[in-house]
N, C-alpha and C. Protein backbone atom coordinates (compact mmCIF):
# COMPACT_ATOMS: atom_id res chain seq x y z
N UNK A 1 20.28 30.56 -35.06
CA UNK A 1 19.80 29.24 -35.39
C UNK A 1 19.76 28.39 -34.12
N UNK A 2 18.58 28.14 -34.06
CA UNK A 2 18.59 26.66 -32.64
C UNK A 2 18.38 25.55 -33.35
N UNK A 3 19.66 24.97 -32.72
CA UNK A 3 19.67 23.32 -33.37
C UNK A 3 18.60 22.30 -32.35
N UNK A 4 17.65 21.93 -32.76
CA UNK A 4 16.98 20.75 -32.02
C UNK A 4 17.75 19.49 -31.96
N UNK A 5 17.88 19.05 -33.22
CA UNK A 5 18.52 17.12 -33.19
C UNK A 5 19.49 17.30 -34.47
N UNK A 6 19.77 16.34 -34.89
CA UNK A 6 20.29 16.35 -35.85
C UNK A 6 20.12 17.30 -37.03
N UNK A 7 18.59 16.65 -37.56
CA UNK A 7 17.88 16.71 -38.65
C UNK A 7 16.57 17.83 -38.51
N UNK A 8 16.71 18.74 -36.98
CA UNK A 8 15.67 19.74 -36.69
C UNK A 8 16.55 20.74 -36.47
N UNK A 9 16.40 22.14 -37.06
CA UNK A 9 16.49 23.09 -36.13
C UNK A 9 15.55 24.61 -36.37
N UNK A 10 15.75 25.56 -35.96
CA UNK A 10 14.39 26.70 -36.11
C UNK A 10 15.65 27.58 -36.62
N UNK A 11 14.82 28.56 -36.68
CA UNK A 11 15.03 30.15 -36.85
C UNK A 11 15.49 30.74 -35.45
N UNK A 12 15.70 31.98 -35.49
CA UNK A 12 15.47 32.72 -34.11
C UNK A 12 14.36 33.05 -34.19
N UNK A 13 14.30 33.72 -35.35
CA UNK A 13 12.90 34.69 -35.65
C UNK A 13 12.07 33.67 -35.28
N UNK A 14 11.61 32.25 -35.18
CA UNK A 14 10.54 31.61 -35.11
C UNK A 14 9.79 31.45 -33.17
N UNK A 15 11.13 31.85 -32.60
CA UNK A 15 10.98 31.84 -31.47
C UNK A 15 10.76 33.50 -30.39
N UNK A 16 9.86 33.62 -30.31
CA UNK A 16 9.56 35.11 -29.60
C UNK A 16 9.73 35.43 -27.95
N UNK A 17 10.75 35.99 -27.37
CA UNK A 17 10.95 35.64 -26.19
C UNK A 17 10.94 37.12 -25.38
N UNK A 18 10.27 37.15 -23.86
CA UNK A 18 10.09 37.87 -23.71
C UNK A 18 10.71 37.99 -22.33
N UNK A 19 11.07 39.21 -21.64
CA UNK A 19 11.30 39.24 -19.98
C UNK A 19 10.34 39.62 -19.27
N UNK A 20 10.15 39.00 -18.29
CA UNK A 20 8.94 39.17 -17.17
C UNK A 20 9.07 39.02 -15.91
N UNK A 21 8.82 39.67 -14.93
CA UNK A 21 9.14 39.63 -13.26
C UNK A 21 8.70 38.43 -12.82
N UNK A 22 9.54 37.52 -12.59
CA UNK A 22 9.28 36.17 -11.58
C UNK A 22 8.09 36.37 -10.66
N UNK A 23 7.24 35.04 -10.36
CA UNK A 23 6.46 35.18 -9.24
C UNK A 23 7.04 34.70 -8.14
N UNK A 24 6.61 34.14 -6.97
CA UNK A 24 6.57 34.15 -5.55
C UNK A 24 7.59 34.56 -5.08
N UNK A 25 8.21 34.07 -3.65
CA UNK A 25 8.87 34.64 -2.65
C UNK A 25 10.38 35.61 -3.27
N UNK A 26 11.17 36.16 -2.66
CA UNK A 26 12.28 36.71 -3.12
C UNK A 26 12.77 38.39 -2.55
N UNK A 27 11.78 38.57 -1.99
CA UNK A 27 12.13 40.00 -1.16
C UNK A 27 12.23 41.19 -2.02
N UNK A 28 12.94 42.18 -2.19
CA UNK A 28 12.51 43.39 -2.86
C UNK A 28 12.90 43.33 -4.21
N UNK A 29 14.07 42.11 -4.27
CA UNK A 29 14.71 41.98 -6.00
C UNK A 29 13.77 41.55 -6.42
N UNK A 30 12.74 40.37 -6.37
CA UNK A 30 11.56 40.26 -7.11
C UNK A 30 10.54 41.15 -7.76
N UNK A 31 10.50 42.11 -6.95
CA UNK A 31 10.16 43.73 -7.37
C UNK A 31 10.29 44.66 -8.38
N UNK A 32 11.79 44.40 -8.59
CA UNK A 32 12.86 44.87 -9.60
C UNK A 32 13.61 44.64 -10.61
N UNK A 33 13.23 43.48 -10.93
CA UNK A 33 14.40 42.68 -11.41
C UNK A 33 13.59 41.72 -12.58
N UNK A 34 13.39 41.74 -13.94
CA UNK A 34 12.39 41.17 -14.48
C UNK A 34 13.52 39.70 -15.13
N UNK A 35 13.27 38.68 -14.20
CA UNK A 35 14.52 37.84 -14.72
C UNK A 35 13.33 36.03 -15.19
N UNK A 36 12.63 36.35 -15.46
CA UNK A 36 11.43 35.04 -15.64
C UNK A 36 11.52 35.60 -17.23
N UNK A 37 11.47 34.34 -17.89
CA UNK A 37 11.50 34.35 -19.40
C UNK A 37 10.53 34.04 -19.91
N UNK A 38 9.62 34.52 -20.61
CA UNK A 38 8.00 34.03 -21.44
C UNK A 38 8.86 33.16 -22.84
N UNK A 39 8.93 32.37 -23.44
CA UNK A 39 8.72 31.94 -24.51
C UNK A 39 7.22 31.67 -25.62
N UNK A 40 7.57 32.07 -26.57
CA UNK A 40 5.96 31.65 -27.09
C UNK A 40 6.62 31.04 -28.90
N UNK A 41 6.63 30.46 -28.86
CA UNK A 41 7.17 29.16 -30.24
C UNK A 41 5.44 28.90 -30.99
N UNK A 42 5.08 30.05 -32.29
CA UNK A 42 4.04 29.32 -32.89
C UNK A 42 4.11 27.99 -34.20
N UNK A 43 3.50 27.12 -33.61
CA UNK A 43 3.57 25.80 -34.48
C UNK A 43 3.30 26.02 -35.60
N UNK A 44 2.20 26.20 -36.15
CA UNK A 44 1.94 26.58 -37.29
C UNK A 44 3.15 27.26 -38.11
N UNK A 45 3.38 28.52 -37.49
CA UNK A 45 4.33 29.26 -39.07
C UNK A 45 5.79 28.94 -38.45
N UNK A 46 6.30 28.19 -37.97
CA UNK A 46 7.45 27.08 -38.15
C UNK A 46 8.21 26.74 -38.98
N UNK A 47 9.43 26.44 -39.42
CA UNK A 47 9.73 25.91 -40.07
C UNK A 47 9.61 24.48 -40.14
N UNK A 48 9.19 23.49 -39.43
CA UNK A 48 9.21 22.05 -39.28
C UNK A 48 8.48 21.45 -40.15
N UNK A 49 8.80 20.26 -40.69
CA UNK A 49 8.07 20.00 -41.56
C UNK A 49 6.57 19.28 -41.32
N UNK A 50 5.83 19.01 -41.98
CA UNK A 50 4.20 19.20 -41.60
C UNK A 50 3.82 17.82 -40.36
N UNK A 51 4.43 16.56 -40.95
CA UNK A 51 4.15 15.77 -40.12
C UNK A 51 4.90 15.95 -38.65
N UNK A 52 5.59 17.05 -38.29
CA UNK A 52 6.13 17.50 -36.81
C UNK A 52 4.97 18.34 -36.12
N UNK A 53 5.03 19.09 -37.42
CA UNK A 53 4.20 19.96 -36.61
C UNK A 53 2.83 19.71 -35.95
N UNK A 54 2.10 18.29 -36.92
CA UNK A 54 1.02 17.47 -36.30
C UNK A 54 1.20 16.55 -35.15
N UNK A 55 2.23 16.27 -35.29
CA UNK A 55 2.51 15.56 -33.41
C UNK A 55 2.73 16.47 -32.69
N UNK A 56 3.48 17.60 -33.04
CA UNK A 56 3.21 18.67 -31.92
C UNK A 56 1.70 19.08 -31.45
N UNK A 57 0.91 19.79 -32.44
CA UNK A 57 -0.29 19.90 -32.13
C UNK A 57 -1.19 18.76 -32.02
N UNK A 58 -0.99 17.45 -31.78
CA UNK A 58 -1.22 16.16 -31.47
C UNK A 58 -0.88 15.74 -29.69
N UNK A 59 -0.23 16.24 -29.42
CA UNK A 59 0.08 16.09 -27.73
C UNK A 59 -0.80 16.50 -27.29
N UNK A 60 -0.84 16.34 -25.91
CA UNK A 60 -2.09 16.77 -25.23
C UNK A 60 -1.17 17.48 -23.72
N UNK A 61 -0.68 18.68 -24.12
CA UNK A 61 -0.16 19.40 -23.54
C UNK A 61 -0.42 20.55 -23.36
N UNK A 62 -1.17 21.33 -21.64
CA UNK A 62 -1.74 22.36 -21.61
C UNK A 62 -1.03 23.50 -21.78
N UNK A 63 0.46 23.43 -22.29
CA UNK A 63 1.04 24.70 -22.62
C UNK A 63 0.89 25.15 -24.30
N UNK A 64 0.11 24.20 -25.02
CA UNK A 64 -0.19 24.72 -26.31
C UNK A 64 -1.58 25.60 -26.06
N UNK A 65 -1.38 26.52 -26.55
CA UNK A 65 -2.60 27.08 -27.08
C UNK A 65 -3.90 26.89 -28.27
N UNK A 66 -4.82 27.48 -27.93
CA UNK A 66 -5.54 26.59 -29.10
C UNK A 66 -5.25 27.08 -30.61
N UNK A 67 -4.64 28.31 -30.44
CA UNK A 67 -4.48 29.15 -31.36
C UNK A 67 -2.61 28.06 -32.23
N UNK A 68 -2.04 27.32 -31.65
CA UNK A 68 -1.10 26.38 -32.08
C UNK A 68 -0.01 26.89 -31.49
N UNK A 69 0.32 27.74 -30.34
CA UNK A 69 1.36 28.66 -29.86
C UNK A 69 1.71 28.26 -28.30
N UNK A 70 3.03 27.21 -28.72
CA UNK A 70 3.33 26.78 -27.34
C UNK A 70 4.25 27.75 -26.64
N UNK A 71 3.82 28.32 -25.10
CA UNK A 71 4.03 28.87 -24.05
C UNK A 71 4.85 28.60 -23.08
N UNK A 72 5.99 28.52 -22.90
CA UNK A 72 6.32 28.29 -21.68
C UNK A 72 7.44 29.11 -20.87
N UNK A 73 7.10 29.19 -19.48
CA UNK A 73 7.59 30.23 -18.46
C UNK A 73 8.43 29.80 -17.73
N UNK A 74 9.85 30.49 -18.34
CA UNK A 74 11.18 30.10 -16.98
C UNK A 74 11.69 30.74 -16.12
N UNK A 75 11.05 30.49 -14.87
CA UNK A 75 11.35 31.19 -13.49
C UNK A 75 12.19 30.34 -12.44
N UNK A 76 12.72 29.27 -12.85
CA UNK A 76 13.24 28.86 -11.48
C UNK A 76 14.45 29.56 -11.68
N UNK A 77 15.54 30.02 -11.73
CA UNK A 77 16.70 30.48 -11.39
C UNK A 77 16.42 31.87 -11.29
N UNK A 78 17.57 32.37 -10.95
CA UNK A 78 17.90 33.86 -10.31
C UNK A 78 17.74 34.31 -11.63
N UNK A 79 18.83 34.39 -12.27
CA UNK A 79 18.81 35.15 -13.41
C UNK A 79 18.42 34.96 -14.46
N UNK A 80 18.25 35.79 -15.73
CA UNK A 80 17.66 36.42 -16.85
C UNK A 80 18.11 35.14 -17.79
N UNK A 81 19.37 35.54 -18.00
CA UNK A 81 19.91 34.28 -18.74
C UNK A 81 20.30 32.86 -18.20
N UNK A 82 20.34 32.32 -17.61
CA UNK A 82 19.72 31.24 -17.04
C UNK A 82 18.35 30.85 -17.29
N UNK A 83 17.76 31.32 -17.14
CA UNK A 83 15.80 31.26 -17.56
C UNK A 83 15.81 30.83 -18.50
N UNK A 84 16.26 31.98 -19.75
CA UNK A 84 16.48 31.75 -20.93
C UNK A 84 17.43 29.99 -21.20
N UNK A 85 18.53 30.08 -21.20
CA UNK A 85 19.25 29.33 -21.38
C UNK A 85 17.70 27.84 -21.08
N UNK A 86 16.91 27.72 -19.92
CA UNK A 86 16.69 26.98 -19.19
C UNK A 86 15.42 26.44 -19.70
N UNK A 87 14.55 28.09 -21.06
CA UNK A 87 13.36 27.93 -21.61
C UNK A 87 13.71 27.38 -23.06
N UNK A 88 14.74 27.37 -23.71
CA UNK A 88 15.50 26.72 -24.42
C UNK A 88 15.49 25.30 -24.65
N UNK A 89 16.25 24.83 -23.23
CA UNK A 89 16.43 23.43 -23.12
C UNK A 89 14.87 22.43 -23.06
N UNK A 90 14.16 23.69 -22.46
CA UNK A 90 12.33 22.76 -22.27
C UNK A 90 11.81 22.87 -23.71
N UNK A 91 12.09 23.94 -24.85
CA UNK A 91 11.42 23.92 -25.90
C UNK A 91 12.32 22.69 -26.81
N UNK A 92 13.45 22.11 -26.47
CA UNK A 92 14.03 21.28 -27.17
C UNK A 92 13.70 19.97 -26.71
N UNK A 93 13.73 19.59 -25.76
CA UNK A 93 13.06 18.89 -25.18
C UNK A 93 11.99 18.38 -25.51
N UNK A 94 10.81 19.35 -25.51
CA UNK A 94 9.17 19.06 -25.66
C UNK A 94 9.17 18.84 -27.48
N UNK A 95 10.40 19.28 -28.08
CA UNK A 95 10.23 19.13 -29.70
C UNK A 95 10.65 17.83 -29.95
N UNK A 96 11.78 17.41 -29.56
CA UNK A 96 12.41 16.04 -29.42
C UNK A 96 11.38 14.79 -29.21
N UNK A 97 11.17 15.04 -27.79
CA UNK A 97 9.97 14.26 -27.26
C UNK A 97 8.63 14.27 -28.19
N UNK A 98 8.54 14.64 -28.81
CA UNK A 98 7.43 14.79 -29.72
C UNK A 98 7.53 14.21 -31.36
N UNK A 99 8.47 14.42 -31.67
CA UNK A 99 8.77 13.68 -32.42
C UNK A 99 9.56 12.97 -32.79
N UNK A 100 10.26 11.93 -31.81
CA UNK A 100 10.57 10.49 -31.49
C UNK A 100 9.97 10.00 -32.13
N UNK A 101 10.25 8.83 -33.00
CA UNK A 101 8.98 7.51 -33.47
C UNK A 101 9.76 6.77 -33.09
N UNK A 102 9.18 5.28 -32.31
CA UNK A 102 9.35 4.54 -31.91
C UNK A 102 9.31 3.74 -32.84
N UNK A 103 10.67 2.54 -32.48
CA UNK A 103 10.51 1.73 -33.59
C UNK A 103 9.80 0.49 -33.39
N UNK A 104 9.72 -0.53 -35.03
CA UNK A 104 8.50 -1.37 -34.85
C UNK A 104 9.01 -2.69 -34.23
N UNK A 105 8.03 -2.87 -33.87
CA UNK A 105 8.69 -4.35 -32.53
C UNK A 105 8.27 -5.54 -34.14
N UNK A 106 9.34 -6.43 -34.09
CA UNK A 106 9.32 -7.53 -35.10
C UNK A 106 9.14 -8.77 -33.75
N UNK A 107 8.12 -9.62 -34.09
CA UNK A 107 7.64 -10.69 -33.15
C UNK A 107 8.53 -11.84 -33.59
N UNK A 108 9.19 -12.48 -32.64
CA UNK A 108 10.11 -13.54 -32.60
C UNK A 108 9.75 -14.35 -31.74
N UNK A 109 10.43 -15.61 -32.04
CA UNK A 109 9.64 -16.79 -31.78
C UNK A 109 11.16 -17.09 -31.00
N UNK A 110 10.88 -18.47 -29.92
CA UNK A 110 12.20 -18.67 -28.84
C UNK A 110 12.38 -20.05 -29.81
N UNK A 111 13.63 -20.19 -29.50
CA UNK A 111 14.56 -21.49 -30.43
C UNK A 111 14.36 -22.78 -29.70
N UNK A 112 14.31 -23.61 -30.10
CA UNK A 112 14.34 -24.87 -30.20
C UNK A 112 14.82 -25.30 -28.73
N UNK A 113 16.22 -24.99 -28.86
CA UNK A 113 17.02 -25.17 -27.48
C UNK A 113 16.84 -24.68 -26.77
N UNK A 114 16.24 -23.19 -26.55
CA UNK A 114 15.49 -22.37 -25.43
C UNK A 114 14.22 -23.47 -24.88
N UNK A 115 13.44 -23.86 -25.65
CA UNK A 115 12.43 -23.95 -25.53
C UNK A 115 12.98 -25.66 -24.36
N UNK A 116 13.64 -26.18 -24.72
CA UNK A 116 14.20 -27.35 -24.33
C UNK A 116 14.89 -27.26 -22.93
N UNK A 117 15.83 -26.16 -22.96
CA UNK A 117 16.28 -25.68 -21.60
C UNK A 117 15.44 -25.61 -20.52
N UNK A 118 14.00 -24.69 -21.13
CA UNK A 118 12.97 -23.99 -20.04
C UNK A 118 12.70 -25.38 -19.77
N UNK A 119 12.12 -25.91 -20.46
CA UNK A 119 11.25 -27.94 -20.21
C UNK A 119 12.24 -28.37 -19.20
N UNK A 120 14.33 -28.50 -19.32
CA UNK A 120 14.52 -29.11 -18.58
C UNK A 120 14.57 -28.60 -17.41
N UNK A 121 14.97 -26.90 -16.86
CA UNK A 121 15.12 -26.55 -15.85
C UNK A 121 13.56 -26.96 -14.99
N UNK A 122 12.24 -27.16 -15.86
CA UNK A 122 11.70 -26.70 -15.16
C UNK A 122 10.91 -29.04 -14.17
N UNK A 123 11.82 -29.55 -15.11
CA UNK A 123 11.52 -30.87 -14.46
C UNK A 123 12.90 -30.96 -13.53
N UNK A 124 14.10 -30.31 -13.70
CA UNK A 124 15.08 -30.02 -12.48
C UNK A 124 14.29 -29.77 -10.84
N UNK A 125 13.47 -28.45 -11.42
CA UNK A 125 12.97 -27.75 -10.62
C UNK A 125 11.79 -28.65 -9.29
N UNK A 126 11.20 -29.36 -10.50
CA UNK A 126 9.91 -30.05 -10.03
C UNK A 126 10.59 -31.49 -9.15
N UNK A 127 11.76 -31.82 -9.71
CA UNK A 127 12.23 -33.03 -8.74
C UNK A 127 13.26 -32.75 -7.53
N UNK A 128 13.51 -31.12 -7.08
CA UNK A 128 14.13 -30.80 -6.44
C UNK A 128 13.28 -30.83 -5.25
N UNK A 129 11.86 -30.39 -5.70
CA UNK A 129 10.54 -30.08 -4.90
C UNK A 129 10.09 -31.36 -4.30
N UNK A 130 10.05 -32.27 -5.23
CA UNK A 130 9.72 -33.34 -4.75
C UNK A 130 10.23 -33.93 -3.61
N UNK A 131 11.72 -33.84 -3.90
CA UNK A 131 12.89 -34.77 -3.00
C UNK A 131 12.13 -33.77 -0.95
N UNK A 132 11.44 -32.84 -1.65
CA UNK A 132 11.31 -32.01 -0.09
C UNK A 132 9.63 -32.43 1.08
N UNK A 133 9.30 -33.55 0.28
CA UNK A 133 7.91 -34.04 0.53
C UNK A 133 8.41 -34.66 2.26
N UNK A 134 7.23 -35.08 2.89
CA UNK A 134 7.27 -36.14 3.68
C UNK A 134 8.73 -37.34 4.24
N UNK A 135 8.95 -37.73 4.73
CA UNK A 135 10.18 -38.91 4.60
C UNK A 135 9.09 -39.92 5.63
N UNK A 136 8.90 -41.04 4.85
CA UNK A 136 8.49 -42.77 5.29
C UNK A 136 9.78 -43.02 5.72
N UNK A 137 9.58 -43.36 6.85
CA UNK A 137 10.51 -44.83 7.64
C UNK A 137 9.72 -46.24 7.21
């Protein structure tokens, strides 16, 4: 079971993970050593419930596929499990981030005495300015 948030979590079975030889530099262990993790998480047959799964396939993120099957490849560390551990934290992440709702802004009005403060600081302000004019002899 992967726990997402509270109120999310998957299957294993929902998540298909694969080992694959890291790309660039690394000398002959790169060669040998298949320590880069493929993840592939399909949206569609998910357990999440429907309005998740439409903000998921609602992002505009080039690791979904069109087919609804988000992809993603963990190669920065050395090892196997690390990757893993590391393709994990990005699929929780990108699920989280996705379905966040933001809450609703309620429009408020400034009080009486605010409004009175700003008026006086701002004739404070204006006769401080003044006092800095010219000086008549």
């Amino acid at each position: 079971m992967i726990f997402i948030s509270s109120n999310i979590s998957l299957n294993d079975s929902e998540v298909e993970i694969s080992a694959i030889r890291a790309q660039g530099a690394g000398g002959q262990n790169v060669n040998k050593v298949s320590s880069a993790i493929h993840l592939r998480f399909d949206i569609y047959t998910s357990g999440l419930s429907d309005e998740h799964k439409q903000r998921l396939l609602d992002s505009k993120d080039s690791r979904i596929t069109k087919e609804g099957v988000l992809i993603i490849k963990a190669q920065q560390f050395r090892t196997q499990e690390r990757n893993r551990i590391d393709a994990f934290e990005r699929l929780q992440s990108f699920i989280v981030k996705a379905t966040y709702v933001n809450k609703t802004r309620k429009p408020t009005k400034p009080s009486r005495n605010a409004k009175s403060k700003r008026v006086d600081a701002k004739t404070q302000r204006g006769k401080t300015k003044a006092l800095r004019g010219k000086v008549d002899f």
